[in-house]
N, C-alpha and C. Protein backbone atom coordinates (compact mmCIF):
# COMPACT_ATOMS: atom_id res chain seq x y z
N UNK A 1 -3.67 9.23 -5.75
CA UNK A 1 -3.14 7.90 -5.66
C UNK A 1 -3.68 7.24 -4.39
N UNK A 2 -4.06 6.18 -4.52
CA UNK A 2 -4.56 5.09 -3.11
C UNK A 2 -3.46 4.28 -2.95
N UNK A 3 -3.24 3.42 -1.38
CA UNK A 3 -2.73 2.41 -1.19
C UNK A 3 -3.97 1.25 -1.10
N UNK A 4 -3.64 0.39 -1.50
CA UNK A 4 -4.57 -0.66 -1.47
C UNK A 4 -3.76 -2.01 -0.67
N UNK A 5 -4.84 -2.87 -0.44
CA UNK A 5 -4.29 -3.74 0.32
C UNK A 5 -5.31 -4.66 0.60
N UNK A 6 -4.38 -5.65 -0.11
CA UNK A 6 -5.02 -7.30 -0.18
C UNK A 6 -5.02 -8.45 0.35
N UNK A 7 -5.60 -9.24 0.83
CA UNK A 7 -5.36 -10.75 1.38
C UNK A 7 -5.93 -11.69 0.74
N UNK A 8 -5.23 -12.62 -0.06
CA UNK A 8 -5.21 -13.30 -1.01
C UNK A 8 -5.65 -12.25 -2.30
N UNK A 9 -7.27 -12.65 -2.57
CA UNK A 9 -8.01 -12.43 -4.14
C UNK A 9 -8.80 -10.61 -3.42
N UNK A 10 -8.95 -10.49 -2.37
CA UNK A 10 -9.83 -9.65 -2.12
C UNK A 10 -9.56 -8.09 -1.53
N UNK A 11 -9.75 -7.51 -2.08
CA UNK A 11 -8.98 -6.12 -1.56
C UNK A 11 -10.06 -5.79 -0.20
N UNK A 12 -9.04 -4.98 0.83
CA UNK A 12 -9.46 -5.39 1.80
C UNK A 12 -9.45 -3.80 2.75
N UNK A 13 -8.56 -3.12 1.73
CA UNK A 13 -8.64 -1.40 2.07
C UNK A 13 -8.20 -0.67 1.59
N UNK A 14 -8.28 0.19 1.06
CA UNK A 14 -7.90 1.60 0.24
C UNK A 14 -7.71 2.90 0.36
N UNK A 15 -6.82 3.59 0.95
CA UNK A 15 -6.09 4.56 1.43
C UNK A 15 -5.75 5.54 0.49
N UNK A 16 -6.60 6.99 0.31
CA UNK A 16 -5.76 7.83 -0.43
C UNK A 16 -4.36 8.37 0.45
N UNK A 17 -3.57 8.74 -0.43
CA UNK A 17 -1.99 9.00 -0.82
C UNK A 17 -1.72 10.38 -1.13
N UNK A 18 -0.95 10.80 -0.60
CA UNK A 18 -0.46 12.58 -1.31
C UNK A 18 0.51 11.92 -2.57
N UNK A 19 0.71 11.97 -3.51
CA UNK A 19 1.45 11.56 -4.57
C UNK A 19 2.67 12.15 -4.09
N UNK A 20 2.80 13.45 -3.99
CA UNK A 20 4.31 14.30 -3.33
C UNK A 20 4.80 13.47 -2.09
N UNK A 21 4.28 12.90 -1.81
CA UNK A 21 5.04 12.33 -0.05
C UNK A 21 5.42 10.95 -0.29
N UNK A 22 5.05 10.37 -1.52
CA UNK A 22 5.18 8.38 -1.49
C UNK A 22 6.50 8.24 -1.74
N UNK A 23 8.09 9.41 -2.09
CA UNK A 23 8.65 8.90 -1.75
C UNK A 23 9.86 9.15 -0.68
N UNK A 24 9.20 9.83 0.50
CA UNK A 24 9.33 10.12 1.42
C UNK A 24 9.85 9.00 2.39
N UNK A 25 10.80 8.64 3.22
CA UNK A 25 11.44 7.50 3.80
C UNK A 25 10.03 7.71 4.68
N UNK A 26 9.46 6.48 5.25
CA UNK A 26 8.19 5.80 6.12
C UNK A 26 6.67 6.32 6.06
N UNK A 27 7.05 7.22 4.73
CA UNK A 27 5.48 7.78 4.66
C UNK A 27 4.60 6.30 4.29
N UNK A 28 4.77 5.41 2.92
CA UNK A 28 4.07 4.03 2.99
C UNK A 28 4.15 3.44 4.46
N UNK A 29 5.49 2.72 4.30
CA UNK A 29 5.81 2.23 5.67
C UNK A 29 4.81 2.47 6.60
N UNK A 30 4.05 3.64 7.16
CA UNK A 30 3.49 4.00 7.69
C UNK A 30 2.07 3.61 8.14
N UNK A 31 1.48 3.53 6.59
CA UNK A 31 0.13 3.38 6.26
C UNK A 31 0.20 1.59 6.19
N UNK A 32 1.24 1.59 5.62
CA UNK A 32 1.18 -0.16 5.44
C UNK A 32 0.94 -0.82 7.08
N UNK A 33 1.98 -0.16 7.88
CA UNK A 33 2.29 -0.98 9.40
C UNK A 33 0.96 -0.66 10.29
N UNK A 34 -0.05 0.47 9.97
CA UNK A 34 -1.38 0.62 10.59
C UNK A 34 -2.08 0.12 10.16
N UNK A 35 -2.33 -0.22 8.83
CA UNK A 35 -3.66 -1.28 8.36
C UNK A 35 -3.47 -2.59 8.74
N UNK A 36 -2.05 -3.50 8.56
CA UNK A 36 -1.43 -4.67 9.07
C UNK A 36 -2.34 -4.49 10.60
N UNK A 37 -1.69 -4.02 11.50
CA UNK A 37 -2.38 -4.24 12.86
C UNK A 37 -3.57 -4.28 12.92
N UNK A 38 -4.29 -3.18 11.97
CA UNK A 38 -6.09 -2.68 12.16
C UNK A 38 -6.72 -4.24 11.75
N UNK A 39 -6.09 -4.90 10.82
CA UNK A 39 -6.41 -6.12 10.26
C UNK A 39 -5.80 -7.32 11.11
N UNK A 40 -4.94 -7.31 11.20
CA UNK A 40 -4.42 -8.36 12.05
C UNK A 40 -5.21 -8.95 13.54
N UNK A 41 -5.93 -7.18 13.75
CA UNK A 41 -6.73 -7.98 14.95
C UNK A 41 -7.70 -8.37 14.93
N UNK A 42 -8.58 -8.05 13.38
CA UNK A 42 -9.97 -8.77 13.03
C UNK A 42 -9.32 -10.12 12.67
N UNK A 43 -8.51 -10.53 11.94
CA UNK A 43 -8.12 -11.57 11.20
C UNK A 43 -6.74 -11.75 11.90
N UNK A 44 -6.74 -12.49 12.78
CA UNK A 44 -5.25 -12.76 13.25
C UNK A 44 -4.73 -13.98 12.42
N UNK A 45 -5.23 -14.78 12.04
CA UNK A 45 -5.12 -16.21 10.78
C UNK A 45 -5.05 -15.41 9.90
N UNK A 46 -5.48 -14.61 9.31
CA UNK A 46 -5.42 -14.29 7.36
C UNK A 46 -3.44 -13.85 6.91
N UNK A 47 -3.46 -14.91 5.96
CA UNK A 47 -1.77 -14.91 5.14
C UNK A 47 -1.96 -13.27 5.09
N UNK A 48 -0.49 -13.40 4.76
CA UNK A 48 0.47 -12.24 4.42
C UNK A 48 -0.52 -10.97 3.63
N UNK A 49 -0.81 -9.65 3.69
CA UNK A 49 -1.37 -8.92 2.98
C UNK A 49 -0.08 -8.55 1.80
N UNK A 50 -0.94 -7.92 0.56
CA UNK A 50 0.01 -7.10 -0.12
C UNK A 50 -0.55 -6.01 -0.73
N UNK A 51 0.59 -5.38 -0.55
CA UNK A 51 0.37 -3.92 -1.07
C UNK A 51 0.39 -3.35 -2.42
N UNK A 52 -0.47 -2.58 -2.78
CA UNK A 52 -0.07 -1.82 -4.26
C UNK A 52 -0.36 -0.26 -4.20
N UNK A 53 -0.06 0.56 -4.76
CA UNK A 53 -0.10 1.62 -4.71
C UNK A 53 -0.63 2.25 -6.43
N UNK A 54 -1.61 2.56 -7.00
CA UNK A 54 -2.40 2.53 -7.98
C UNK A 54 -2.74 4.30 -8.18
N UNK A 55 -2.99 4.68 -9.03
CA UNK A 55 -2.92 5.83 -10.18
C UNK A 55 -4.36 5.69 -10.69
N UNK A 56 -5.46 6.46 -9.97
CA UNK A 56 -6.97 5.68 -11.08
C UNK A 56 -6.58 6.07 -12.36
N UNK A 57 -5.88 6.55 -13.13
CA UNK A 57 -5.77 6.97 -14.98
C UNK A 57 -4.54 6.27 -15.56
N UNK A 58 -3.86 5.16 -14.27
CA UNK A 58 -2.56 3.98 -14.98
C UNK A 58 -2.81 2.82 -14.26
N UNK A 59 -2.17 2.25 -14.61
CA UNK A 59 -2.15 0.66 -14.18
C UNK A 59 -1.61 0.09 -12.65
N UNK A 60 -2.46 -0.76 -11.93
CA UNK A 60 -1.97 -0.99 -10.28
C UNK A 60 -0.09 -1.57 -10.34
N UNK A 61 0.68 -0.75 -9.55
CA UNK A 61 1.99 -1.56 -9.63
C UNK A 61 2.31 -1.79 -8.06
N UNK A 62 2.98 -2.77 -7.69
CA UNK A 62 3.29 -3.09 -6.70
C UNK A 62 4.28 -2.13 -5.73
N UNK A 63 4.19 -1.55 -4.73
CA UNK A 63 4.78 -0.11 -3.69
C UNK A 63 6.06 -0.14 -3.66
N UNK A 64 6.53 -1.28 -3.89
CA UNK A 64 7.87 -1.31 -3.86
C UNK A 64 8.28 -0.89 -5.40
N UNK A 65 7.90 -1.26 -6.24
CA UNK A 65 8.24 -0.40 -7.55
C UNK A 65 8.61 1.32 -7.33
N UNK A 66 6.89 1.59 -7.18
CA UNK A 66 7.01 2.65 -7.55
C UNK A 66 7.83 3.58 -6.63
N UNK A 67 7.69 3.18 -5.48
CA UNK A 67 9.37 3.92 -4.22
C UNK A 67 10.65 3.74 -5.48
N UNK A 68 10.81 2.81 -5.63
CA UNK A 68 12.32 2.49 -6.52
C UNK A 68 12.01 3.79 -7.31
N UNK A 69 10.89 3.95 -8.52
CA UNK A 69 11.26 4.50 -8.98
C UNK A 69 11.02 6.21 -9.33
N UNK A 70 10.60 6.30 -8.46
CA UNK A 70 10.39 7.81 -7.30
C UNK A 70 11.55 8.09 -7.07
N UNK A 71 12.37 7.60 -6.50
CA UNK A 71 13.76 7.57 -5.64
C UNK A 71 14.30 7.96 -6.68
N UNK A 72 14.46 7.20 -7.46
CA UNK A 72 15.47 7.99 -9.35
C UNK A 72 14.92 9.22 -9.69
N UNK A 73 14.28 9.48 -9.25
CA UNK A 73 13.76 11.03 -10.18
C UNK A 73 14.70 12.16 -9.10
């Protein structure tokens, strides 16, 4: 599994993931709050990034999903 991470149309970085740890309290959190900065200081203007967290053999869903539904299992 990768984290990916976008600003606006353009993906902008891609992070493999231990699948066992994503729903771990600040394991994303983690990866999300270090790329934000790593980016923030090339691009201090670029809007809001967003995150997805993607499966190459299923469909990209947004990180906050798939925590939700990690957490139920």
């Amino acid at each position: 599994m990768n984290l990916l991470m976008y600003v606006e149309d353009e993906l902008v970085e891609s992070v493999p993931l231990e699948k066992e740890m994503i729903s771990k309290p600040g394991y994303l959190g983690n990866f999300k709050r270090r790329l934000q900065n790593k980016h923030r200081e090339v691009c201090p203007n670029a809007p809001k990034p967003q995150f997805f967290v993607v499966n190459p053999t299923t469909q990209i869903k947004p990180a906050e999903m798939l925590i939700r539904a990690l957490s139920h299992h």
